[in-house]
Protein backbone atom coordinates (compact mmCIF):
# COMPACT_ATOMS: atom_id res chain seq x y z
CA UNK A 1 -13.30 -16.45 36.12
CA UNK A 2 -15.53 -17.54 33.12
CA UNK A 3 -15.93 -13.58 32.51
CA UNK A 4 -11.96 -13.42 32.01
CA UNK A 5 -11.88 -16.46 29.82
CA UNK A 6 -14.66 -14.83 27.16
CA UNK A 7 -13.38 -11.48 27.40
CA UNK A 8 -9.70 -13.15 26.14
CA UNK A 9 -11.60 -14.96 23.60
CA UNK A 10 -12.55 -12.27 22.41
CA UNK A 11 -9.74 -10.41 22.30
CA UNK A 12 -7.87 -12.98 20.31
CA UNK A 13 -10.93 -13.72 18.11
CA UNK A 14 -10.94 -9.15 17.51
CA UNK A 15 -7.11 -8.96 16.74
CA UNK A 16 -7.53 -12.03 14.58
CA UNK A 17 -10.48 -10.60 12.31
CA UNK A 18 -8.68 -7.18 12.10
CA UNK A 19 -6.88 -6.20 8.34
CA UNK A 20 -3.11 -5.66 8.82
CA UNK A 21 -2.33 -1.92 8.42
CA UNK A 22 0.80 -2.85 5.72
CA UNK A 23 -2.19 -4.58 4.09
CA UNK A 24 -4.45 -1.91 4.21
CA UNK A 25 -2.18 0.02 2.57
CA UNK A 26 -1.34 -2.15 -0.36
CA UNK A 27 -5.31 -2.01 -1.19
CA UNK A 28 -5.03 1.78 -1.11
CA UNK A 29 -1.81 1.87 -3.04
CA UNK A 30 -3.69 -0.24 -5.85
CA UNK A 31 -6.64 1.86 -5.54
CA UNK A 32 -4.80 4.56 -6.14
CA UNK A 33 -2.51 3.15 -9.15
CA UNK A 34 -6.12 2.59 -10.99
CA UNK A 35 -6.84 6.13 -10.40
CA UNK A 36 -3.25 7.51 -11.27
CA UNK A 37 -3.37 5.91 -14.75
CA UNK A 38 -6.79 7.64 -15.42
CA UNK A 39 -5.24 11.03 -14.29
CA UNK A 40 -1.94 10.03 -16.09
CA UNK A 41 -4.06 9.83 -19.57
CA UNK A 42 -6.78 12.53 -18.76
CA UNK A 43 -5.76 15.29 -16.09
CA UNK A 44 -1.71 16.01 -15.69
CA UNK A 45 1.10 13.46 -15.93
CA UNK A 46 3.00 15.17 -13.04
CA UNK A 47 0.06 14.77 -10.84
CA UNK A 48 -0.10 11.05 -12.39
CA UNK A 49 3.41 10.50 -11.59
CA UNK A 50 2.84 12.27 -7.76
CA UNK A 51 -0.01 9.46 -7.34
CA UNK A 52 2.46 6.67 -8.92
CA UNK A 53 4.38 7.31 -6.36
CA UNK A 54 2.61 7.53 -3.34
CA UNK A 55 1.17 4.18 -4.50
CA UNK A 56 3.74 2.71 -4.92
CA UNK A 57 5.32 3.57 -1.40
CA UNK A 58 2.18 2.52 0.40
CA UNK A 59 2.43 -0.64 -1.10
CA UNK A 60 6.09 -1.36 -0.34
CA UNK A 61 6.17 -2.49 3.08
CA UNK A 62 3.47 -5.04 2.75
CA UNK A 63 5.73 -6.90 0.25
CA UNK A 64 8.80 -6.25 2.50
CA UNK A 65 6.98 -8.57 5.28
CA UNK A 66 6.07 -11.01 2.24
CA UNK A 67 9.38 -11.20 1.23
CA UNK A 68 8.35 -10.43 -1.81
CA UNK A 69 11.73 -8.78 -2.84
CA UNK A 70 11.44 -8.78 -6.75
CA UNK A 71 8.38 -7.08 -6.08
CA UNK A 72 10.14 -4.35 -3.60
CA UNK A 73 12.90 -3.78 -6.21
CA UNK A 74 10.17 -3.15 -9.06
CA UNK A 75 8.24 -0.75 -7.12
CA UNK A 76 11.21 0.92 -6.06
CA UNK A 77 13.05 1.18 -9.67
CA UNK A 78 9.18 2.85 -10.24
CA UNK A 79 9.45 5.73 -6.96
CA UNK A 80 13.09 6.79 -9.08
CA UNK A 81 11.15 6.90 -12.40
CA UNK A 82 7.98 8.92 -10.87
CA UNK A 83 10.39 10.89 -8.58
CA UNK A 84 12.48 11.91 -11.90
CA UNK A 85 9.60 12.76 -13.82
CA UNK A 86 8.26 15.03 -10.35
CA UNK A 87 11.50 16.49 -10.81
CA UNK A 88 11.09 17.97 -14.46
């Protein structure tokens, strides 16, 4: 019995401490703007813009479950901009 009740401790304690995948996501989306805006000014802006964009989409659904929904609109007004200049 006292086996059960640490091992559910546990559990709860594990699912508690672990980073929400639509979080995880955001980090790598702003990771990745950082690194877009250095390739935007030094490498290619089409492979800037390609980067924008993924960014941008991994970071999306982490303010959709914020209800952050000035945010959601921003980013997506940004995915039509990158995805128009992807499509020059």
């Amino acid at each position: 019995m006292q086996l059960t009740h640490i091992m559910k401790q546990w559990r709860l304690s594990y699912q508690t401490s672990m980073i929400k995948p639509d979080s995880l996501s955001r980090v790598i989306g702003s990771v990745l703007i950082v690194i877009s805006y250095f390739v935007v000014l030094n490498v290619s802006t089409t492979i800037g813009a390609a980067l924008y964009l993924v960014s941008h989409i991994l970071s999306i659904p982490y303010f959709i479950r914020t209800k952050g929904w000035d945010v959601v609109v921003m980013l997506s007004f940004l995915c039509v901009i990158s995805i128009e200049k992807l499509m020059q």
